[in-house]
Protein backbone atom coordinates (compact mmCIF):
# COMPACT_ATOMS: atom_id res chain seq x y z
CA UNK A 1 0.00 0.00 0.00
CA UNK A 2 3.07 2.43 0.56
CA UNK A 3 3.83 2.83 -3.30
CA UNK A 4 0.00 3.60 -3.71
CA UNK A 5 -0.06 6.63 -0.54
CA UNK A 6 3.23 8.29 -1.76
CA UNK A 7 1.64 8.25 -5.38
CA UNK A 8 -2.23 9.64 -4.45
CA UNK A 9 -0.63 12.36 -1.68
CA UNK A 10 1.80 13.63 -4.37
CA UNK A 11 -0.71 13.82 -7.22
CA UNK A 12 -3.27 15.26 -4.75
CA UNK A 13 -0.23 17.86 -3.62
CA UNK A 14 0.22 18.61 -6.88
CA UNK A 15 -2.96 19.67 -7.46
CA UNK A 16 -4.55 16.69 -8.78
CA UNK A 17 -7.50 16.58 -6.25
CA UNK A 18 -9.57 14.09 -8.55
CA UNK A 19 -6.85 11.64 -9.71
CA UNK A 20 -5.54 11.20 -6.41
CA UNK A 21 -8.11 8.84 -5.56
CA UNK A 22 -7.17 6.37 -7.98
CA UNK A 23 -4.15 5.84 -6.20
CA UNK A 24 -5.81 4.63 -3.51
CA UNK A 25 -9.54 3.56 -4.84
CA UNK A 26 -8.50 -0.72 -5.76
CA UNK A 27 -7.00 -0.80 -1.77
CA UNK A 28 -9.55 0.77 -0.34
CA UNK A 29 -12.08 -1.11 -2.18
CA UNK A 30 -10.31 -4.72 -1.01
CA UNK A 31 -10.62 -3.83 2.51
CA UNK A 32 -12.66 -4.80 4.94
CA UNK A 33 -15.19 -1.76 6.17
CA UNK A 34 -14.45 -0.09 9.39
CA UNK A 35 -11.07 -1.18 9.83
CA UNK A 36 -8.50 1.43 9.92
CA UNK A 37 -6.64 1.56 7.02
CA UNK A 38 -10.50 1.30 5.39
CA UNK A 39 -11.65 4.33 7.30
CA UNK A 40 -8.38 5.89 6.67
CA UNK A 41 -8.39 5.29 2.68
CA UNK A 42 -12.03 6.34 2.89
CA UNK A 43 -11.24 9.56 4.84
CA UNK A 44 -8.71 10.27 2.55
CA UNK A 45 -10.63 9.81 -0.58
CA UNK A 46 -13.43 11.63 0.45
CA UNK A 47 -11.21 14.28 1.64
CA UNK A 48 -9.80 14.59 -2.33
CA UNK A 49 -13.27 14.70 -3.02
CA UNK A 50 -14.51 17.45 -1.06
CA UNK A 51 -11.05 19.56 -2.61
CA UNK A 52 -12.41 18.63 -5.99
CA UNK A 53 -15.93 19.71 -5.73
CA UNK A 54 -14.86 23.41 -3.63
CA UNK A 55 -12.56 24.17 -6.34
CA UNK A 56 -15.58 23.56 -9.00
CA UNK A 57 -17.94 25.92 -6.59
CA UNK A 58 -19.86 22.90 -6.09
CA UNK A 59 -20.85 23.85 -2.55
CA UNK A 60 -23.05 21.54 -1.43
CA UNK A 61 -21.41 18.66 -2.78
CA UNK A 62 -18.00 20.11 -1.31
CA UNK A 63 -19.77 20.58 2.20
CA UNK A 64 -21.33 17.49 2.49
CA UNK A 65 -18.32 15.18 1.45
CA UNK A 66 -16.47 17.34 4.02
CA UNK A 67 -18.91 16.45 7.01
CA UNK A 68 -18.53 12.45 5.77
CA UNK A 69 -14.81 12.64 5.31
CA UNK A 70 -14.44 14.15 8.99
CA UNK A 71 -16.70 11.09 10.31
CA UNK A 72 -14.54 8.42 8.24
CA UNK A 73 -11.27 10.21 10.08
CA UNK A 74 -12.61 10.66 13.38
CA UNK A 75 -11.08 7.79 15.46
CA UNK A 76 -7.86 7.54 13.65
CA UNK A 77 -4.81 8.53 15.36
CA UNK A 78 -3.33 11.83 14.56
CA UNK A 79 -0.65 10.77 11.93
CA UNK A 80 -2.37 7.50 10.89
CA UNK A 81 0.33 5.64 8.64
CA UNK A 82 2.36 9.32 8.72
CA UNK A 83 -0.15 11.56 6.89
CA UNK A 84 -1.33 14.77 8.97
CA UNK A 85 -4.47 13.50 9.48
CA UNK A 86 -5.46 16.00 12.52
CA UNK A 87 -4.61 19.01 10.54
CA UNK A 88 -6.74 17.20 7.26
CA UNK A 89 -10.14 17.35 10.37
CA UNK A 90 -9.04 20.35 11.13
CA UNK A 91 -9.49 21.54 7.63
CA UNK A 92 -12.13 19.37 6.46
CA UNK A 93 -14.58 21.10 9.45
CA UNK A 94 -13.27 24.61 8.44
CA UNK A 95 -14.44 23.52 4.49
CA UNK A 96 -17.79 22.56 5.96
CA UNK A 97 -18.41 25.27 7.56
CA UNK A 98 -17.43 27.85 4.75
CA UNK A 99 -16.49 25.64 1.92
CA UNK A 100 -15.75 29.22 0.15
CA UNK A 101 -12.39 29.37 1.81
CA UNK A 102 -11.19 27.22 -1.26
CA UNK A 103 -10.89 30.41 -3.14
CA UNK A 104 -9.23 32.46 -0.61
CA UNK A 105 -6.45 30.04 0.12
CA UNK A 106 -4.95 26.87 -1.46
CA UNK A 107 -6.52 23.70 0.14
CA UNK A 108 -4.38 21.92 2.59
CA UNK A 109 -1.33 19.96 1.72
CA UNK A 110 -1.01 16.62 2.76
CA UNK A 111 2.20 15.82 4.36
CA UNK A 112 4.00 12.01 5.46
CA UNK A 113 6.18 11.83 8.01
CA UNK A 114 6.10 15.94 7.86
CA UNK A 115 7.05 16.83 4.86
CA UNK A 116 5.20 17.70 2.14
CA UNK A 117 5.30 15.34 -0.72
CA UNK A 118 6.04 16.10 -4.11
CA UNK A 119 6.04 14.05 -7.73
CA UNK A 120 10.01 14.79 -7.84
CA UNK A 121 10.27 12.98 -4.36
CA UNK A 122 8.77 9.38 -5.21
CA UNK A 123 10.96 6.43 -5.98
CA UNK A 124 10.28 4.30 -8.86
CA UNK A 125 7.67 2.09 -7.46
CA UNK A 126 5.08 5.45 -6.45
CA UNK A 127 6.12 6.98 -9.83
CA UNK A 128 4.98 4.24 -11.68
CA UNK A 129 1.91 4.19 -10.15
CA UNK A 130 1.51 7.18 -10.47
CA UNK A 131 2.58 7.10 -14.10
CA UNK A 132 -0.67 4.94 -14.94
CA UNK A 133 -3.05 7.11 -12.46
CA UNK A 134 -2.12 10.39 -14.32
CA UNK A 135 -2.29 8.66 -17.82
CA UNK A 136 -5.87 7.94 -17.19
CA UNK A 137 -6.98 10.65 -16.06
CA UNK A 138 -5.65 13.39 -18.74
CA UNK A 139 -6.15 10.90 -21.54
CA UNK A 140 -2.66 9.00 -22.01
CA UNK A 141 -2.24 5.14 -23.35
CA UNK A 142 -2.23 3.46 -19.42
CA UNK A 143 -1.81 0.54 -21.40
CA UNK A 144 1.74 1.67 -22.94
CA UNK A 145 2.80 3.54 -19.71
CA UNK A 146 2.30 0.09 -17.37
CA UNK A 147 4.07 -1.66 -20.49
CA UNK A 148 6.96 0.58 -19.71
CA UNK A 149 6.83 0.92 -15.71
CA UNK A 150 7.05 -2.71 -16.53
CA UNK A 151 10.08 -2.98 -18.52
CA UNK A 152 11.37 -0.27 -16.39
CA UNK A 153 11.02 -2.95 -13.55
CA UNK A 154 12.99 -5.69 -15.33
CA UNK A 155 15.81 -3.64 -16.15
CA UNK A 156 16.43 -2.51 -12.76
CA UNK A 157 15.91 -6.31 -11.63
CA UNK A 158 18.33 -6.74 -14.13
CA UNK A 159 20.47 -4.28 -12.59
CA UNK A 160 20.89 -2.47 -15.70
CA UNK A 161 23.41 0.77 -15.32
CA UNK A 162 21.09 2.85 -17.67
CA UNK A 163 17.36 2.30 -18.89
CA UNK A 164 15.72 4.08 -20.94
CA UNK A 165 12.31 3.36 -19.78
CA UNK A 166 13.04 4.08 -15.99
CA UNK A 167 13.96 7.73 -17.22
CA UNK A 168 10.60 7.88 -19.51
CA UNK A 169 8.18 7.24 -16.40
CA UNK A 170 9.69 9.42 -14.03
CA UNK A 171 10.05 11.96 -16.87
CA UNK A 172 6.36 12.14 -17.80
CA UNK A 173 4.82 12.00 -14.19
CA UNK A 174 7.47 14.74 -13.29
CA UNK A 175 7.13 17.38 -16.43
CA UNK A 176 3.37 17.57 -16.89
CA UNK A 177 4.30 20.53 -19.99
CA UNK A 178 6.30 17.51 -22.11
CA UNK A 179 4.02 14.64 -21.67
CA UNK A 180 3.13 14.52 -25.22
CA UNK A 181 6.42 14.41 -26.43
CA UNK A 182 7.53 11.86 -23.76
CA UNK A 183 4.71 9.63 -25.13
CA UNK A 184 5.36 9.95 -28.01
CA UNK A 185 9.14 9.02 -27.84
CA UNK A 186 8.24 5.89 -25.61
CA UNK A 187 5.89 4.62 -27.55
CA UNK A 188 8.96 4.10 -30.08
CA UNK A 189 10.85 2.73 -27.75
CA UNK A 190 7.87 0.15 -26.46
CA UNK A 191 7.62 -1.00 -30.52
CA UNK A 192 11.53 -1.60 -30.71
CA UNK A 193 11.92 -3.63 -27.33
CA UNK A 194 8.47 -5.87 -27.88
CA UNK A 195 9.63 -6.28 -31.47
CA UNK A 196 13.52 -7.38 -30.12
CA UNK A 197 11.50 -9.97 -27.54
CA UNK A 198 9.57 -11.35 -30.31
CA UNK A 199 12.75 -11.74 -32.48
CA UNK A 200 14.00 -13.66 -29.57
CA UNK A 201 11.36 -15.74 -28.57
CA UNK A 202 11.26 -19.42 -28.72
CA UNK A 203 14.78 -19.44 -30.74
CA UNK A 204 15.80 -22.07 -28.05
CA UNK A 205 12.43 -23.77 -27.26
């Protein structure tokens, strides 16, 4: 579940309030309801939500996913698996109460272990989820992205000095302005390296 926080609180922190949740949506959903990493995910996804919908002046929708959020969070402790999850109450009864604050200050940041977490600051396991989140949700190939996170995988496995496909998926989750481009460029590289496996395949079967 780690790679999957890091990813959603640095999308979210990066102003991605409505993918965030996707980072955390297929763990949440495999949990068991009212434990407390299910009441913690839920929190937390509500808590994107309520961003979302006070950014889009949708006050009633903004005030009312605040009020369930805050219930969801309630119990947990304070910095429930290191996110600032007193200071995310704290704001998420503030938004209920005047869910107009959204446009007088930026919402809250999300911090673990107390700093605040950025796309630059994930390791290759959170960027790569993140890489497929942030595909889907502004329209990418997820399909060709996961294709590379996983050949990125095997040539680190692999222990490889230099991969080109670990630099492609941290480049396009960390410079939103060149995504096309980055796309673009690994989807050549995807074509050459399935084509090279399929040259190789079953040569020694």
């Amino acid at each position: 579940m780690d790679a999957h926080l890091r990813a959603g609180v640095a999308i979210y922190n990066a102003g991605g309030y409505h993918a965030a949740h996707d980072a955390w949506e297929d763990h949440w959903l495999a949990l068991d309801s009212g434990t407390e990493d299910e009441l913690f995910l839920h929190g937390l996804i509500q808590f994107t939500a309520a961003v979302y919908h006070a950014r889009n002046r949708n006050w009633a929708g903004a005030t009312g996913l605040a009020d369930s959020a805050g219930e969801y969070l309630a119990t947990l402790p304070p910095e429930s698996r290191g996110v600032n999850v007193r200071e995310v109450r704290r704001y998420l009864d503030a938004l209920g109460d005047d869910p107009e604050l959204i446009e007088r200050r930026r919402p809250l940041a999300l911090t673990l272990d107390g700093a605040v977490l950025g796309l630059a600051d994930l390791g290759f396991e959170a960027t790569a989820v993140a890489a497929g989140v942030l595909a889907e949700e502004e329209g990418y190939d997820e399909t060709l992205l996961e294709q590379a996170a996983t050949f990125a995988e095997a040539d680190l496995a692999d222990e490889r000095v230099s991969s080109p496909f670990v630099t492609f998926v941290f480049d396009f989750v960390r410079e939103p302005d060149s995504r096309d481009i980055i796309v673009q460029r690994l989807s050549e590289h995807v074509a050459r390296r399935v084509s090279r496996e399929n040259d190789v395949a079953g040569l020694f079967d």
